[in-house]
N, C-alpha and C. Protein backbone atom coordinates (compact mmCIF):
# COMPACT_ATOMS: atom_id res chain seq x y z
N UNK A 1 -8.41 105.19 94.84
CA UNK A 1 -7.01 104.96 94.52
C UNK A 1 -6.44 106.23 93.89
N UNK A 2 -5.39 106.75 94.74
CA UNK A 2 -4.41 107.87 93.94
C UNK A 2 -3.70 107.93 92.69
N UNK A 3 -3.98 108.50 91.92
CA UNK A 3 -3.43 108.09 90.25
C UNK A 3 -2.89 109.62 89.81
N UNK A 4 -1.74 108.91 89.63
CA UNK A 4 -0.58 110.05 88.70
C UNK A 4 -0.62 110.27 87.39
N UNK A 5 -1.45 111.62 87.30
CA UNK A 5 -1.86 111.60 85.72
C UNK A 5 -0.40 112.39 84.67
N UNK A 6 0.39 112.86 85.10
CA UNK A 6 1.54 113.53 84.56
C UNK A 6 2.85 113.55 85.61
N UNK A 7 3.70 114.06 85.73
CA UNK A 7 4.70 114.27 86.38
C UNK A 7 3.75 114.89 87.58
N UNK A 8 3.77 116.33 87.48
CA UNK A 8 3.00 116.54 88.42
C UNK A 8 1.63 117.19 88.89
N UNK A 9 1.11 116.16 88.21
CA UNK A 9 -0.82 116.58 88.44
C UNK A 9 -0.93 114.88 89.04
N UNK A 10 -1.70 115.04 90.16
CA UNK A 10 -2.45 114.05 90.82
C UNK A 10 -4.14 113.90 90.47
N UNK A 11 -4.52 112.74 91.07
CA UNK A 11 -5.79 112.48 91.45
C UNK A 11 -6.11 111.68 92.45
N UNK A 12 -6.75 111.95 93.58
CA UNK A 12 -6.76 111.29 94.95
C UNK A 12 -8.37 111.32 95.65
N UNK A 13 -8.83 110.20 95.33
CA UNK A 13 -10.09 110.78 96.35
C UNK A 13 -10.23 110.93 97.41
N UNK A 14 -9.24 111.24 98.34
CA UNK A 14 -8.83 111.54 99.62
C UNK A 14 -8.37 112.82 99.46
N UNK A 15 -8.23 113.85 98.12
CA UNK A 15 -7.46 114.79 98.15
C UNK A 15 -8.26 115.76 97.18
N UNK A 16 -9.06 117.09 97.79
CA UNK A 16 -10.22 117.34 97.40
C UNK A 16 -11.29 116.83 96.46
N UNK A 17 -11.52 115.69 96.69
CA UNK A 17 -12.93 115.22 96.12
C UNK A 17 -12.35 114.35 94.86
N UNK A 18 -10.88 114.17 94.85
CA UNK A 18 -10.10 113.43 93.38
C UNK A 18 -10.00 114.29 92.37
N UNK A 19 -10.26 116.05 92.25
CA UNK A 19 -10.30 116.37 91.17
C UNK A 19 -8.83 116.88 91.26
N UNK A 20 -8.25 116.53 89.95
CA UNK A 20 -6.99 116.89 89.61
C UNK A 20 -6.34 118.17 90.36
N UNK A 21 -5.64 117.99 91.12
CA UNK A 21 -4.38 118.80 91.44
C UNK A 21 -2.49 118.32 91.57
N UNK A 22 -2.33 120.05 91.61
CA UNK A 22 -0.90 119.71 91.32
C UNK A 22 -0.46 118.88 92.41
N UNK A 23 0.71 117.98 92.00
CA UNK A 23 0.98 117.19 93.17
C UNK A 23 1.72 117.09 94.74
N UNK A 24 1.08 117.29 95.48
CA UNK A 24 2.14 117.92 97.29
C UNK A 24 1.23 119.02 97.39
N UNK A 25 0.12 119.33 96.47
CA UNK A 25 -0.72 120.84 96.99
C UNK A 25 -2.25 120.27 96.99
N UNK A 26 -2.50 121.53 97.05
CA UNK A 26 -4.53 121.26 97.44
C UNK A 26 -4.65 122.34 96.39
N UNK A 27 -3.96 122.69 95.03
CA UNK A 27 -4.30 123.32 94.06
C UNK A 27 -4.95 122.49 92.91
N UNK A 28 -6.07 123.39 92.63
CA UNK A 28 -7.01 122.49 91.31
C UNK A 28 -6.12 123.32 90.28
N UNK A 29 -5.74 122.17 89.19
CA UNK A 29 -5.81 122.15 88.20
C UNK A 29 -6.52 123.36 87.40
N UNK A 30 -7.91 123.10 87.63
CA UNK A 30 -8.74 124.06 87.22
C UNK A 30 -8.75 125.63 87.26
N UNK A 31 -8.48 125.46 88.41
CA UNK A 31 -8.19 126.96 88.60
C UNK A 31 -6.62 127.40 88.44
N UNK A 32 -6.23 127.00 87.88
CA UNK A 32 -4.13 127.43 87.51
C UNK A 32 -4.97 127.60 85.77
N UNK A 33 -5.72 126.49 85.05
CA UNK A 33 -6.23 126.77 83.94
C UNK A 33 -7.31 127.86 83.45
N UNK A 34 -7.74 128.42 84.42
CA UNK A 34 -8.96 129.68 84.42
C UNK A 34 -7.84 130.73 84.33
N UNK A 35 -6.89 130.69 85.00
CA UNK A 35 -5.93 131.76 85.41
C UNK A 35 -5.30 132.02 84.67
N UNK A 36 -4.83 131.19 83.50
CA UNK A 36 -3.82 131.00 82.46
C UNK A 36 -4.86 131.84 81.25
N UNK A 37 -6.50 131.24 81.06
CA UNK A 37 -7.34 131.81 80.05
C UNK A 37 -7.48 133.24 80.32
N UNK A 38 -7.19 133.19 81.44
CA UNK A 38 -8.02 134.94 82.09
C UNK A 38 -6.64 136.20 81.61
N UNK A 39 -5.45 135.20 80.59
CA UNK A 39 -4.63 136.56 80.68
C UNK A 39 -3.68 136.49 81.78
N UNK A 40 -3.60 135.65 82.84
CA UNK A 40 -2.63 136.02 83.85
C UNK A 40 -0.84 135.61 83.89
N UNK A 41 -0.04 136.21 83.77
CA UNK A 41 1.08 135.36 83.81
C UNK A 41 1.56 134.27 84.54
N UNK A 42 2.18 133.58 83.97
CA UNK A 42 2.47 132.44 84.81
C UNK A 42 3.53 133.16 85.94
N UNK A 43 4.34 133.74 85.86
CA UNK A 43 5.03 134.40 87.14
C UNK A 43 4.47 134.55 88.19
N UNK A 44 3.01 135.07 87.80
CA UNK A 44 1.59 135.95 89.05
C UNK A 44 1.33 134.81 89.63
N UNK A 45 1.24 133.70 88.89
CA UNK A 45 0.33 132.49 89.17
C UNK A 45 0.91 131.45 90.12
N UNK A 46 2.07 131.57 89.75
CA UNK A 46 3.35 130.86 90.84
C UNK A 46 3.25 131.70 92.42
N UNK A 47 3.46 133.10 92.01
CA UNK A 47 3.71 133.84 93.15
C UNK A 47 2.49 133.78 93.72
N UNK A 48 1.08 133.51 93.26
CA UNK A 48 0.01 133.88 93.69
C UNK A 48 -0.33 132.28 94.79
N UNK A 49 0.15 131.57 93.99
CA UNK A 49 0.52 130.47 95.05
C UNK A 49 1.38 129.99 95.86
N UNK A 50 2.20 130.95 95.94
CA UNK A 50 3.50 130.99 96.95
C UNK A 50 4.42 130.03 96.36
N UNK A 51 4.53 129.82 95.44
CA UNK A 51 5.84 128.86 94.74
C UNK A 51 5.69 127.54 95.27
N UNK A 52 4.43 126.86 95.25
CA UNK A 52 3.81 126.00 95.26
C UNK A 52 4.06 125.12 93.76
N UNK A 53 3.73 125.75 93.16
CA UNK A 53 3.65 125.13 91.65
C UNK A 53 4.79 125.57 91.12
N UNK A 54 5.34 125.38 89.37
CA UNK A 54 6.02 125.57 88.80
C UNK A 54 5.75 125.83 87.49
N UNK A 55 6.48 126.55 86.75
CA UNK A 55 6.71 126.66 84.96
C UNK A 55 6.58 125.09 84.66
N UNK A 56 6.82 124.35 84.67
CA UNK A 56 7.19 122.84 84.48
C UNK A 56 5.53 122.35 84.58
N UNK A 57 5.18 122.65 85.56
CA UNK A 57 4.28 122.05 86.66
C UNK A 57 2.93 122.77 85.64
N UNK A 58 2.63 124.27 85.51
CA UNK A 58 1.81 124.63 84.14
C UNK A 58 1.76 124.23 82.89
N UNK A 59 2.88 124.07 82.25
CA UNK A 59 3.56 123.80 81.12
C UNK A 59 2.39 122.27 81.14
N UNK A 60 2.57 121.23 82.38
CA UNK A 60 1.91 120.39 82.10
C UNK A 60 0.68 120.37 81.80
N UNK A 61 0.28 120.86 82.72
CA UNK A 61 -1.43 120.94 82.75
C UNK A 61 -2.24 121.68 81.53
N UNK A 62 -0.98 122.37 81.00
CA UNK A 62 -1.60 122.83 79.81
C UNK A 62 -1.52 121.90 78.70
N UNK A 63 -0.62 121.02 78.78
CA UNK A 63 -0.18 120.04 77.57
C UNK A 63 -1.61 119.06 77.81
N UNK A 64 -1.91 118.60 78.95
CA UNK A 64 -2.61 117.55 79.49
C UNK A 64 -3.81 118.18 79.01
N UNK A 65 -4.22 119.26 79.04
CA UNK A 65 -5.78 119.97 78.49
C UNK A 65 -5.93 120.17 77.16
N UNK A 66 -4.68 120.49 76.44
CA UNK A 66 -4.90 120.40 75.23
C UNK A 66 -4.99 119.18 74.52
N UNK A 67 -4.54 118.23 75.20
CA UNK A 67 -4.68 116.66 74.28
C UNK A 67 -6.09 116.19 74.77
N UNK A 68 -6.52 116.60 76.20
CA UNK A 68 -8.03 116.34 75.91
C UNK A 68 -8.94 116.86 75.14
N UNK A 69 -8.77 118.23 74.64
CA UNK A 69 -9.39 118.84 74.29
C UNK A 69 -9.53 118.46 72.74
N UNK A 70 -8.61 118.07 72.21
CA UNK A 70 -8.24 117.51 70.73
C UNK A 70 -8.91 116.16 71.06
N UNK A 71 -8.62 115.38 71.72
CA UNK A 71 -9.32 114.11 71.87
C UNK A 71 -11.23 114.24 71.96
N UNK A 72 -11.45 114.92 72.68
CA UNK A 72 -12.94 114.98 72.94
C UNK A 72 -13.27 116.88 72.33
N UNK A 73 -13.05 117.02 71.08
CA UNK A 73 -13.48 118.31 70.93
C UNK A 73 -15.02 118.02 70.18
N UNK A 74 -15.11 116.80 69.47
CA UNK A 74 -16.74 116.84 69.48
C UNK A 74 -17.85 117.12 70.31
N UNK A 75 -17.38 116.40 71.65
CA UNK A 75 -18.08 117.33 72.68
C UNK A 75 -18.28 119.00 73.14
N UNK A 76 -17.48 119.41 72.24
CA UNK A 76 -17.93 121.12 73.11
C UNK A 76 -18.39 122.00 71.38
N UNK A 77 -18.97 120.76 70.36
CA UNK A 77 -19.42 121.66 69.20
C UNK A 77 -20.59 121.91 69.54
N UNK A 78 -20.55 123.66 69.44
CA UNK A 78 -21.74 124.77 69.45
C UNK A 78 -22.41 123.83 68.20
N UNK A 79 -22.41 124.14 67.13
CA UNK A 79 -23.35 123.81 66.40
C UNK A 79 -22.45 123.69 65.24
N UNK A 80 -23.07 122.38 64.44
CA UNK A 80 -22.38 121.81 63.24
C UNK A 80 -22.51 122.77 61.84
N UNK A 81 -21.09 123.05 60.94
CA UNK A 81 -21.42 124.24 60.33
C UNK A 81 -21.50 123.51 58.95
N UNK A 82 -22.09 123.92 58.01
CA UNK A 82 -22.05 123.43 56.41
C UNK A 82 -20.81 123.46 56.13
N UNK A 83 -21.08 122.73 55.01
CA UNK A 83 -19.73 122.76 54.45
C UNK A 83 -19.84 123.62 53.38
């Protein structure tokens, strides 16, 4: 079943394997978010996808990663520090 996780980020298991992409494309999520860590502008990132995606359309996926990331950040502790 296809599920609309934001305006426009999808999930489709008919639509590479269900992992989150933007919605009307075959763009992962993932990789617009590697692109964003790596330093790249969002201008490059649009153009690099032919205006496929949007400012709007990043803007989300970044909002959407950071509330997971706050939600489940116990999961990515290196190692518990003293107090």
């Amino acid at each position: 079943m296809a599920m609309l996780v934001g305006r426009y980020i999808i999930t489709d298991p008919n639509i590479c394997h269900g992992k989150p992409t933007f919605r009307g494309t075959r763009i992962f999520v993932e990789d617009v978010l590697e692109q964003i860590s790596s330093g790249m502008a969002w201008e490059s990132i649009i153009e690099e996808w032919h205006g496929s995606i949007s400012n709007e359309a990043i803007a989300e996926a970044l909002q959407l990663a950071s509330r997971a990331f706050i939600e489940h950040v116990e999961d990515y502790v290196l190692e518990p520090l003293a107090a």
